[in-house]
Protein backbone atom coordinates (compact mmCIF):
# COMPACT_ATOMS: atom_id res chain seq x y z
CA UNK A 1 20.41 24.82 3.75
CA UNK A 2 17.00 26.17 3.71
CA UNK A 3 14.63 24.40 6.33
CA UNK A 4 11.98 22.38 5.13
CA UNK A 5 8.21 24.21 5.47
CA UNK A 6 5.68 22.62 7.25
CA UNK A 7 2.08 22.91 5.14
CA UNK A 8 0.01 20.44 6.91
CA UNK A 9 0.29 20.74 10.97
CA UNK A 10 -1.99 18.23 12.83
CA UNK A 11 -1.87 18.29 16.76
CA UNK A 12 -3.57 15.95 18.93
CA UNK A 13 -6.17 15.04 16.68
CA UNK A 14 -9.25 12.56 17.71
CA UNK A 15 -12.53 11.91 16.41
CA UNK A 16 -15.32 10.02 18.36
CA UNK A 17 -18.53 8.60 17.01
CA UNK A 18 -21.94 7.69 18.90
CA UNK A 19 -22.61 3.83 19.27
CA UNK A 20 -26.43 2.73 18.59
CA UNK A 21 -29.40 4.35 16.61
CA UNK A 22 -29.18 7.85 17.33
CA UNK A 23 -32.64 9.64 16.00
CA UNK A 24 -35.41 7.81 15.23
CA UNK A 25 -36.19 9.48 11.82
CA UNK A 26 -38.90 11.89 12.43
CA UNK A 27 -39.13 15.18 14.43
CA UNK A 28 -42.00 13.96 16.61
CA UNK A 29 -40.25 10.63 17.49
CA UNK A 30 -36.96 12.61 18.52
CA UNK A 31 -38.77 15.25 20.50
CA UNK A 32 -40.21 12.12 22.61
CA UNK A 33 -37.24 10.69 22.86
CA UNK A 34 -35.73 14.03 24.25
CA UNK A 35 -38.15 13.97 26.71
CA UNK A 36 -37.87 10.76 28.00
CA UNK A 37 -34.14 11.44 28.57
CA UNK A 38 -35.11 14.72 30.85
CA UNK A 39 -37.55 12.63 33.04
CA UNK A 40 -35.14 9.93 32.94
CA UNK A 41 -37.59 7.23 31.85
CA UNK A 42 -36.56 4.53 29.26
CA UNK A 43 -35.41 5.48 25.62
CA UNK A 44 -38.54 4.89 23.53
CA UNK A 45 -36.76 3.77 20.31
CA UNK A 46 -33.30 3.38 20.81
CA UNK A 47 -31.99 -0.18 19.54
CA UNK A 48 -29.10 -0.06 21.29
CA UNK A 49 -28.81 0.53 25.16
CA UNK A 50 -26.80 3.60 25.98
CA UNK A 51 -25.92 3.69 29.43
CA UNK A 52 -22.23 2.94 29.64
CA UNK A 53 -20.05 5.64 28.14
CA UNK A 54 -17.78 3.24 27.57
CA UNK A 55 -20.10 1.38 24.88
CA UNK A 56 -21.86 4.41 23.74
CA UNK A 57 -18.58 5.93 21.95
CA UNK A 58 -16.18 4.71 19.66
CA UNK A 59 -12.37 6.73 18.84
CA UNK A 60 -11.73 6.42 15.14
CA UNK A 61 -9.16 8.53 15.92
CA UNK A 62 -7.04 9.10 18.39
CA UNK A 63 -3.96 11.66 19.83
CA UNK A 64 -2.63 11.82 16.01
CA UNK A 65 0.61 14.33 16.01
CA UNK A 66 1.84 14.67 12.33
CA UNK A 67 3.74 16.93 10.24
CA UNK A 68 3.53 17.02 6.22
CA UNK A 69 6.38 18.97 4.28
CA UNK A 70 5.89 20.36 1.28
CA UNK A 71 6.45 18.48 -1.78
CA UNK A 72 6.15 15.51 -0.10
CA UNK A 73 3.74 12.33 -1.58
CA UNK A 74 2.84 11.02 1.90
CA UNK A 75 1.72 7.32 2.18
CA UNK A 76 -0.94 6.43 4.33
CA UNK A 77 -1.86 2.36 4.94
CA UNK A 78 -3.56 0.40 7.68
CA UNK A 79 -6.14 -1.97 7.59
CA UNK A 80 -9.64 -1.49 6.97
CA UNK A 81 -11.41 0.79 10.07
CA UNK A 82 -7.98 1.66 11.02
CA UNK A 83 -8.68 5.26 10.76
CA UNK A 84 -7.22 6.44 7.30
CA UNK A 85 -10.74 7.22 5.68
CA UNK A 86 -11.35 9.54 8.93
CA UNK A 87 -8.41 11.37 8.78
CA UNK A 88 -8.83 12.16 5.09
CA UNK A 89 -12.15 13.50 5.70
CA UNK A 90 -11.04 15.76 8.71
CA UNK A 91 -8.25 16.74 7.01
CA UNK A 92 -10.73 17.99 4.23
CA UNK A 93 -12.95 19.21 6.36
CA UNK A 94 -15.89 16.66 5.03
CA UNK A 95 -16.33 16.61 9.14
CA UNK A 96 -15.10 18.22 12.06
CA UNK A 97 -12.86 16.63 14.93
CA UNK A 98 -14.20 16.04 18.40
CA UNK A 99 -10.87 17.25 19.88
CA UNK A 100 -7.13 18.52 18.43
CA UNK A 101 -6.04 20.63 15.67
CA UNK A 102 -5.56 20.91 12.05
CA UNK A 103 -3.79 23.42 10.40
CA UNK A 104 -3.14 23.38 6.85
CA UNK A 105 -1.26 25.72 4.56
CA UNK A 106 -2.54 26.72 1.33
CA UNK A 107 -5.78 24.71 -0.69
CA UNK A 108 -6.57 21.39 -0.32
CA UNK A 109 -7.86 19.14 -3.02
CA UNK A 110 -9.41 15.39 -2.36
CA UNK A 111 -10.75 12.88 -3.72
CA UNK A 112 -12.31 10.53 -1.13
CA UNK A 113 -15.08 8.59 -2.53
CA UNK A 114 -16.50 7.44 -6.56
CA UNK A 115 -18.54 10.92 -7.65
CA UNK A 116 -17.24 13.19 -4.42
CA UNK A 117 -18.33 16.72 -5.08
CA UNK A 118 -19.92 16.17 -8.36
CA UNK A 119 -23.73 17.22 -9.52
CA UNK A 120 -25.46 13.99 -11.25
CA UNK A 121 -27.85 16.09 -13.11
CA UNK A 122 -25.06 18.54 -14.07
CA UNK A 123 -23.05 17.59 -17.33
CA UNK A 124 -18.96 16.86 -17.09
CA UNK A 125 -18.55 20.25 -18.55
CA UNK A 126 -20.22 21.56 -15.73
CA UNK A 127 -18.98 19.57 -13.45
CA UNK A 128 -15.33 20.72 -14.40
CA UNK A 129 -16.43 24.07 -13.36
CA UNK A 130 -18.50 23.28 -10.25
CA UNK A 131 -15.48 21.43 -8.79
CA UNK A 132 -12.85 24.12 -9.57
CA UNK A 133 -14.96 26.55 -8.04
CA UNK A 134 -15.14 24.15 -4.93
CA UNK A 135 -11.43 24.64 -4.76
CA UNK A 136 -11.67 28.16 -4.89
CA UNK A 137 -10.36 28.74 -8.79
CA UNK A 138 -11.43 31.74 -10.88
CA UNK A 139 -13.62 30.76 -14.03
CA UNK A 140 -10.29 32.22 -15.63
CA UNK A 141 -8.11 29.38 -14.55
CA UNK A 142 -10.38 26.69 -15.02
CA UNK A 143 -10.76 27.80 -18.40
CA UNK A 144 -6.61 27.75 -19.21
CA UNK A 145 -6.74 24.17 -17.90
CA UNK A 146 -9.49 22.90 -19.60
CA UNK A 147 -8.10 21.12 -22.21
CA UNK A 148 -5.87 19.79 -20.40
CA UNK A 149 -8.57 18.12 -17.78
CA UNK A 150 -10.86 16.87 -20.86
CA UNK A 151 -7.84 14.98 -22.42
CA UNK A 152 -6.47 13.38 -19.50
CA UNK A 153 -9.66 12.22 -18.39
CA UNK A 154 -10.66 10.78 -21.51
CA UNK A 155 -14.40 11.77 -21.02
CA UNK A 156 -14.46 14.02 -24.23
CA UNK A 157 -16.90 12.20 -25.81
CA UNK A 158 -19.37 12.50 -22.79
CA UNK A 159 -18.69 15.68 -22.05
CA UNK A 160 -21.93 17.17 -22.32
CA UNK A 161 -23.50 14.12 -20.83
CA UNK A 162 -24.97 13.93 -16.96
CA UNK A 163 -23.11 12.91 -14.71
CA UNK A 164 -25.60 10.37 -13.78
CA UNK A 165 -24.94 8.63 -16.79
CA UNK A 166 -21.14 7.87 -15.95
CA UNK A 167 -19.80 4.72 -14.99
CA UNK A 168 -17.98 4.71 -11.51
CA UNK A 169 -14.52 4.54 -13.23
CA UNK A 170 -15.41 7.63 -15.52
CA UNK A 171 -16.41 9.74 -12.77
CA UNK A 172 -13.08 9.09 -11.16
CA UNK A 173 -11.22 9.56 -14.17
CA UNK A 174 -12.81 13.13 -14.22
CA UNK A 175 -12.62 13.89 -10.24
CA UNK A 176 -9.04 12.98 -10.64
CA UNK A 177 -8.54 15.08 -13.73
CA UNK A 178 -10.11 18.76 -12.12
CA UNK A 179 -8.21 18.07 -8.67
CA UNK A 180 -4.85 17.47 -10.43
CA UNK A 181 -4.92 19.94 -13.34
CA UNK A 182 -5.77 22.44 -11.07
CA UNK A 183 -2.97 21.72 -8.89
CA UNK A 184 -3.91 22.68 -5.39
CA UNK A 185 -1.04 23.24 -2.50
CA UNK A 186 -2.83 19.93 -0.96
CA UNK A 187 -3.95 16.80 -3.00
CA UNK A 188 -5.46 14.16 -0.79
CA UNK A 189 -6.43 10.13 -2.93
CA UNK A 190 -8.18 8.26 -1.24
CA UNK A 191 -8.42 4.38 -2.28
CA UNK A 192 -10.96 5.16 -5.58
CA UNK A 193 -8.28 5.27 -8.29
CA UNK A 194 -8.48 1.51 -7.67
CA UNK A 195 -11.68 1.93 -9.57
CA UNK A 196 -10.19 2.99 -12.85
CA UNK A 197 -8.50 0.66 -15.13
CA UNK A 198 -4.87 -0.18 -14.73
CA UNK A 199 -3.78 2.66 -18.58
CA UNK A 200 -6.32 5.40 -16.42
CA UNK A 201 -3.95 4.71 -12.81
CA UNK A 202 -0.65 4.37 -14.00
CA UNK A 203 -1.17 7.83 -15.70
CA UNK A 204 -2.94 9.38 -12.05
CA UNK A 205 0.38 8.03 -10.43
CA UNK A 206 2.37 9.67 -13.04
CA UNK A 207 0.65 12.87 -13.07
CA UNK A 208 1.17 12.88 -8.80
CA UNK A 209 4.44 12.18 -8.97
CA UNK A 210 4.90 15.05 -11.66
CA UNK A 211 2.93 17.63 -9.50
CA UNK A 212 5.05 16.96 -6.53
CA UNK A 213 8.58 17.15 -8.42
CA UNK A 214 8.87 20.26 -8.22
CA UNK A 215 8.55 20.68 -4.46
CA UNK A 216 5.97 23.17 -4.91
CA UNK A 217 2.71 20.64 -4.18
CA UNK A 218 2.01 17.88 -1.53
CA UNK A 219 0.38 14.45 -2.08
CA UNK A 220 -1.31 12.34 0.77
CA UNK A 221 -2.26 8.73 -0.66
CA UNK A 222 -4.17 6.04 0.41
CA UNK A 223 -3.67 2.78 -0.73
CA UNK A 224 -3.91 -1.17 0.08
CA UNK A 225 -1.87 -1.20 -3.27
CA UNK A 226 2.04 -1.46 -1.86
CA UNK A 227 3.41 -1.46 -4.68
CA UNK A 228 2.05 1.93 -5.89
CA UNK A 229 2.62 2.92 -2.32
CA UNK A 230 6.51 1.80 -2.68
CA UNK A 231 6.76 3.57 -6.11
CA UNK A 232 5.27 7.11 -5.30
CA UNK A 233 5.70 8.26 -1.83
CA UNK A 234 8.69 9.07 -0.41
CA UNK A 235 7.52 8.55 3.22
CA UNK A 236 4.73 6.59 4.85
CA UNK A 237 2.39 6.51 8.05
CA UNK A 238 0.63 3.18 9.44
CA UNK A 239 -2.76 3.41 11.16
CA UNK A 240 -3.63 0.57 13.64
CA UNK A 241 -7.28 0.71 15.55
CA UNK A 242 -6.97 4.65 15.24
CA UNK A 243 -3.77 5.01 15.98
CA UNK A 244 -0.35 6.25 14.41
CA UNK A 245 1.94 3.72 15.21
CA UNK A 246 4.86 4.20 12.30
CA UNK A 247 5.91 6.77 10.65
CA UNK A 248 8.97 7.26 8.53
CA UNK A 249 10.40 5.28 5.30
CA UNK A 250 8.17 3.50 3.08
CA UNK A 251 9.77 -0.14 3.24
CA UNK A 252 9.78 -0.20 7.21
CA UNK A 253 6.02 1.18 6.77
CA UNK A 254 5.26 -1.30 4.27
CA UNK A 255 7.10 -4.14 6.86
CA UNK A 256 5.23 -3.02 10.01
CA UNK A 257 1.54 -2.65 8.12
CA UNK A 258 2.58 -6.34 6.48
CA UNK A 259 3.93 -8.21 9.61
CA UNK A 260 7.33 -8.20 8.73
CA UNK A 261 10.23 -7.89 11.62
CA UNK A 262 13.13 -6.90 9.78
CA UNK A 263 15.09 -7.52 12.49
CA UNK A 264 13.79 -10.67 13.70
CA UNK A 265 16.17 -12.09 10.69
CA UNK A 266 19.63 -13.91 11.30
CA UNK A 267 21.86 -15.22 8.28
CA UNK A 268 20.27 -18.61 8.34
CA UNK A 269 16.82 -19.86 8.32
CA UNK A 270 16.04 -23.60 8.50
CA UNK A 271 12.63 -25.04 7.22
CA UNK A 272 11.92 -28.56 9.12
CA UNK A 273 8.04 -29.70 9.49
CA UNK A 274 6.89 -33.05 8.77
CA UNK A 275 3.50 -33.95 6.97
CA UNK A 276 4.34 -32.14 3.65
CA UNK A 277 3.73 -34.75 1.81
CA UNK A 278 2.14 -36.63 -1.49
CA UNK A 279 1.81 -40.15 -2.51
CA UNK A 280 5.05 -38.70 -4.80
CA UNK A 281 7.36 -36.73 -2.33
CA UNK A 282 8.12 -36.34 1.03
CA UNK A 283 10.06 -32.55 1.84
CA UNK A 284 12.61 -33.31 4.84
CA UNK A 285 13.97 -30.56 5.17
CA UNK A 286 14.86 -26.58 3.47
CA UNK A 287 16.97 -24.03 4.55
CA UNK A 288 18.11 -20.54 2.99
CA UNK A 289 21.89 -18.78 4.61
CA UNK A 290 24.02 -16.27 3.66
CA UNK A 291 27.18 -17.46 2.49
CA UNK A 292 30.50 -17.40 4.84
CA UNK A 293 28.73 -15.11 7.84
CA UNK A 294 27.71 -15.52 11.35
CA UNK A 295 24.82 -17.00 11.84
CA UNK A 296 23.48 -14.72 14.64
CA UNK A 297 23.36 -11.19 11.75
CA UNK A 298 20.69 -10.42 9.59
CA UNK A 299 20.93 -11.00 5.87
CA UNK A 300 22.52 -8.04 3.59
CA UNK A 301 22.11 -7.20 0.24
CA UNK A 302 25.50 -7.72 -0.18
CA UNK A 303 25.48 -11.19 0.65
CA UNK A 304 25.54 -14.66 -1.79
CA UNK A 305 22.25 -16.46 -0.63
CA UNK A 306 22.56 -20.71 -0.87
CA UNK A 307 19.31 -22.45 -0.43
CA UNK A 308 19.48 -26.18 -0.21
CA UNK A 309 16.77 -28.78 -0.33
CA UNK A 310 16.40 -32.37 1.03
CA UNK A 311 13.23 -34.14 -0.03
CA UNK A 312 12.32 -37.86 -0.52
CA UNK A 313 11.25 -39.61 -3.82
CA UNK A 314 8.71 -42.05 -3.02
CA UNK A 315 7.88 -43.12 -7.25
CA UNK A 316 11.33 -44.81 -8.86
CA UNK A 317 9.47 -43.90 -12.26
CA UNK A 318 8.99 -40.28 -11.52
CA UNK A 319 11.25 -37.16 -12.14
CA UNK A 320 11.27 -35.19 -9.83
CA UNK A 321 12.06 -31.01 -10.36
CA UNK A 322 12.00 -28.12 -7.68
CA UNK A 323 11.09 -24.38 -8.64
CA UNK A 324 11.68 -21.55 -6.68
CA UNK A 325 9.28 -18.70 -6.72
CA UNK A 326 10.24 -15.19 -5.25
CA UNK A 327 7.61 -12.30 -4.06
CA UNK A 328 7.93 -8.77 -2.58
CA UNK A 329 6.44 -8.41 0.82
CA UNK A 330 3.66 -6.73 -0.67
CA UNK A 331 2.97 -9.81 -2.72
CA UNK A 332 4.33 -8.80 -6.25
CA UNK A 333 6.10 -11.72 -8.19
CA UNK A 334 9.89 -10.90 -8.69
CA UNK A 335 10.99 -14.25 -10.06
CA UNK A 336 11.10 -17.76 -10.46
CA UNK A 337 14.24 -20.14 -11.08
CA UNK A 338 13.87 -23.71 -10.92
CA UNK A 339 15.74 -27.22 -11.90
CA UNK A 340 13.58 -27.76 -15.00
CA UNK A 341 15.25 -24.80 -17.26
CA UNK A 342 18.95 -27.13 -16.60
CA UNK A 343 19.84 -29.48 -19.04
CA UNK A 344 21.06 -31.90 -16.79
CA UNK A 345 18.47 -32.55 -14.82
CA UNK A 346 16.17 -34.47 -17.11
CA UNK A 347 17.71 -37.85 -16.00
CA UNK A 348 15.17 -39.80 -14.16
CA UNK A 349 16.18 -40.13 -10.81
CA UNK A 350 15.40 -43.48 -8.63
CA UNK A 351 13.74 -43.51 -5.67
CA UNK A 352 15.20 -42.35 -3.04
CA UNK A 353 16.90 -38.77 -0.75
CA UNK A 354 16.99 -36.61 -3.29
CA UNK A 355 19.45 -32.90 -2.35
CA UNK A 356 18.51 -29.68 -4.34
CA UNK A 357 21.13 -26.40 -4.14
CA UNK A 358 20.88 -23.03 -5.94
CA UNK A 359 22.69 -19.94 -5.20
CA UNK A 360 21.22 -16.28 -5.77
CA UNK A 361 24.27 -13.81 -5.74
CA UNK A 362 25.26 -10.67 -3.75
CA UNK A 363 23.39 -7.57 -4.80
CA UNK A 364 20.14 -9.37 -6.66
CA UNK A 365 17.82 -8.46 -3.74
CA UNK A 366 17.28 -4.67 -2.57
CA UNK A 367 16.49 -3.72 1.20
CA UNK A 368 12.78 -4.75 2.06
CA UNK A 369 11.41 -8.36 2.68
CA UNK A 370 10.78 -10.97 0.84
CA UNK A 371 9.13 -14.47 0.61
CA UNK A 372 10.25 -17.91 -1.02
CA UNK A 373 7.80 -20.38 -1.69
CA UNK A 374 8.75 -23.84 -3.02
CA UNK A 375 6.97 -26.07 -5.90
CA UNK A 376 7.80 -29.61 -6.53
CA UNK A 377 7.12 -30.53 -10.10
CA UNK A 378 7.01 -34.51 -11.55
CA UNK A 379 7.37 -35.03 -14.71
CA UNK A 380 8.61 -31.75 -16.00
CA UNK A 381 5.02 -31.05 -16.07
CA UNK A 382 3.00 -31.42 -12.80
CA UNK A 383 2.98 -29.60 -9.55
CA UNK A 384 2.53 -32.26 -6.86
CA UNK A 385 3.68 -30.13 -4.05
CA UNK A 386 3.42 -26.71 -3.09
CA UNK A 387 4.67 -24.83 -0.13
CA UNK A 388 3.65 -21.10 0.18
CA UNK A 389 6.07 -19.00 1.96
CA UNK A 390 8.66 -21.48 2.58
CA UNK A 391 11.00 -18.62 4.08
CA UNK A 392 10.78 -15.09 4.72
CA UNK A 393 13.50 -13.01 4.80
CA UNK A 394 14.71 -9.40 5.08
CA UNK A 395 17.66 -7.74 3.72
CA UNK A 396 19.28 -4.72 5.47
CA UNK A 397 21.77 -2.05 3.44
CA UNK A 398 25.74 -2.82 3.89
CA UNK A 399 27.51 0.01 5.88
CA UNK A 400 29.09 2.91 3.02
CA UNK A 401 31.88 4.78 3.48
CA UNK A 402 30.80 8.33 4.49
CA UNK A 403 31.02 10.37 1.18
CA UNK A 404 29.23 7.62 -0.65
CA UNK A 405 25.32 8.56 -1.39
CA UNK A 406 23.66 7.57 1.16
CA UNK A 407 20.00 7.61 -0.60
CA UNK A 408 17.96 4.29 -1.47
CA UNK A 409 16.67 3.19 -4.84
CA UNK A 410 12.75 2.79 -4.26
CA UNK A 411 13.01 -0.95 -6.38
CA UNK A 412 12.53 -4.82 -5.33
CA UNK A 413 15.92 -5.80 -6.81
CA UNK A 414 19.46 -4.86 -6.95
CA UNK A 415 21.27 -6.72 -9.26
CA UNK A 416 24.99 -5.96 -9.98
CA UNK A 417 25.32 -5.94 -13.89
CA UNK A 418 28.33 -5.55 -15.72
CA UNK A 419 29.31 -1.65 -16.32
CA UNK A 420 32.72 -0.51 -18.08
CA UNK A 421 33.71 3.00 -17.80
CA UNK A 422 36.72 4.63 -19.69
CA UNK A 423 38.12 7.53 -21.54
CA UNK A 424 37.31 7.84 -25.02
């Protein structure tokens, strides 16, 4: 088997930035300010005191070690100031690192911030051709692309308009549009497709999965979006306070950037707080298990999950209905059952303990986490109760039998359905 090649090569890689005003605008003020440092007198305009090294620098970035393969569609998350945004820009070379190295193999595309590398005055004609030249393409190439790029931007109309005149979400539809039709080795996104409209980035996600199919072109993408994160890249990196501190598949990424310890988890989960309560309902108690297994194991998508409910009923002339709402760790909503679609639960029921049971079976949930939140509903028609992430659980794969594939299916659910397969 042929060995995987290595097109983006970063080795201890750091970038530090300068605390406090630095500069006070004009020549003349600077050139005072230079000599006060030689003579050692006080800074003349400095707002900020620079005297502990300490304070005076920040690391944005810090002893990064990664490897990109080619072909791949790289996540990249973290929270805001994490780092991400620095990386991209070293990476593209937007600014230089204060220490460590970054090799890259072939050209590198990006698209880092609303209007990046575009001319207002020039026209998105020009543009087209200002930014393929960027990327080092012939006028020749641009050219056999063209159409292409116009079409998928959907900027036709304004073609021969300034830039200046484009909304933020046109300008990224056309930035996208030259860096993907042109299809460099290298194609870094930053967080600005979240500026187009939803048509405009389902189609950028479908054109960066198609340029990477074919092994032949790498995608690094940044996104607070998980769910576009889960859906396109086939491996993902967590920055924390400049630092890499996960690296490998996208659900653990998505589970260590969100909180989640997958294996934290046993097979049952109980729920007991008092004070959740309205004049209506009291909630005593909730709990979520996986059916016939030791308590002391994490959950597996191959178990039957039983939930079960205890709550008191505090009106005689109310009805009283529980729904069950299911979300992704990354805060999608999967589903929602709940007592009010069964027929035989319109009966009024007195006052009183009140138990509540469903069962989700084996194979409906897919590795990953996921939360449960709980609404109590009067009435068939009122929520008087709401608890937000009532449980949180992870799944983990069952063991296979060696010969089985061993691959996972990038989705939030699993579900079993029933297939028939014979001779015809």
């Amino acid at each position: 088997m042929a060995s995987k090649q290595i097109v983006l090569e970063i080795k201890n890689l750091g970038k530090k930035y300068r605390l406090g005003k630095i500069g006070s605008g004009t020549l003349s003020h600077d050139f005072q300010e230079f000599l006060s440092r030689f003579r050692g007198k006080e800074k003349a305009s400095t707002e900020i005191p620079l005297t502990d090294e300490q304070k005076d620098f920040i690391w944005a970035l810090r002893d990064i070690h990664l490897s990109v393969n080619k072909g791949e569609v790289l996540g990249i998350i973290g929270r805001n100031g994490a780092g991400k945004s620095t990386l991209l820009k070293l990476l593209s070379r937007v600014t230089q690192p204060t220490e460590g190295t970054v090799r890259a193999r072939g050209r590198i595309a990006s698209l880092l911030e609303v209007g990046t590398g575009m001319h207002p005055e020039l026209s998105g004609r020009e543009n087209i051709f200002l930014n393929g030249a960027i990327l080092g393409m012939s006028r020749q190439e641009i050219e056999s692309r063209f159409e292409e790029i116009v079409d998928f931007s959907g900027c036709r109309t304004f073609l021969d308009t300034p830039i200046k005149r484009y909304s933020s979400g046109m300008k990224v539809r056309l930035g996208f549009s030259v860096a993907a039709f042109l299809e460099p080795e290298i194609l870094i996104v930053d967080e600005v497709l979240a500026v187009g409209d939803v048509e405009f980035q389902k189609k950028a996600i479908d054109r960066m999965r198609a340029v990477s199919s074919g092994g032949k072109r790498t995608v690094l993408f940044v996104s607070h979006n998980m769910a576009s994160i889960k859906t396109l890249c086939s491996r993902c990196v967590v920055f924390d306070q400049g630092r890499l501190v996960f690296d490998g598949h996208v659900d653990e990424a998505i589970s260590r950037y969100l909180g989640y310890n997958q294996d934290a988890s046993s097979r049952l989960i109980t729920w007991e707080k008092r004070g959740h309560q309205t004049e209506e309902v009291f909630v005593r108690r909730a709990e979520i298990r996986a059916e016939n297994k030791a308590i002391n194991e994490p959950f597996s998508i191959t178990d039957a999950v039983n939930i079960e409910i205890e709550l008191t009923n505090k009106n005689p002339n109310k009805t009283l209905d529980c729904t069950l709402q299911i979300h992704s760790e990354d805060g999608a909503f999967l589903a929602a059952s709940s007592t009010l679609f069964e027929n035989d639960t319109k009966e009024n029921f007195t006052s009183g303990q009140l138990s509540f049971s469903c069962q989700i079976p084996p194979r409906f949930f897919n590795q990953g986490s996921y939360r449960f939140s709980l609404l109590i509903v009067a009435d068939r028609n009122t929520t008087i109760l709401r608890l937000e992430d009532l449980f949180k659980v992870s799944f983990v794969t069952a063991a296979r039998s060696p010969g089985d594939w061993m691959g996972t299916t990038r989705s939030y659910l699993l579900p079993q359905f029933i297939w028939n397969k014979k001779l015809m």
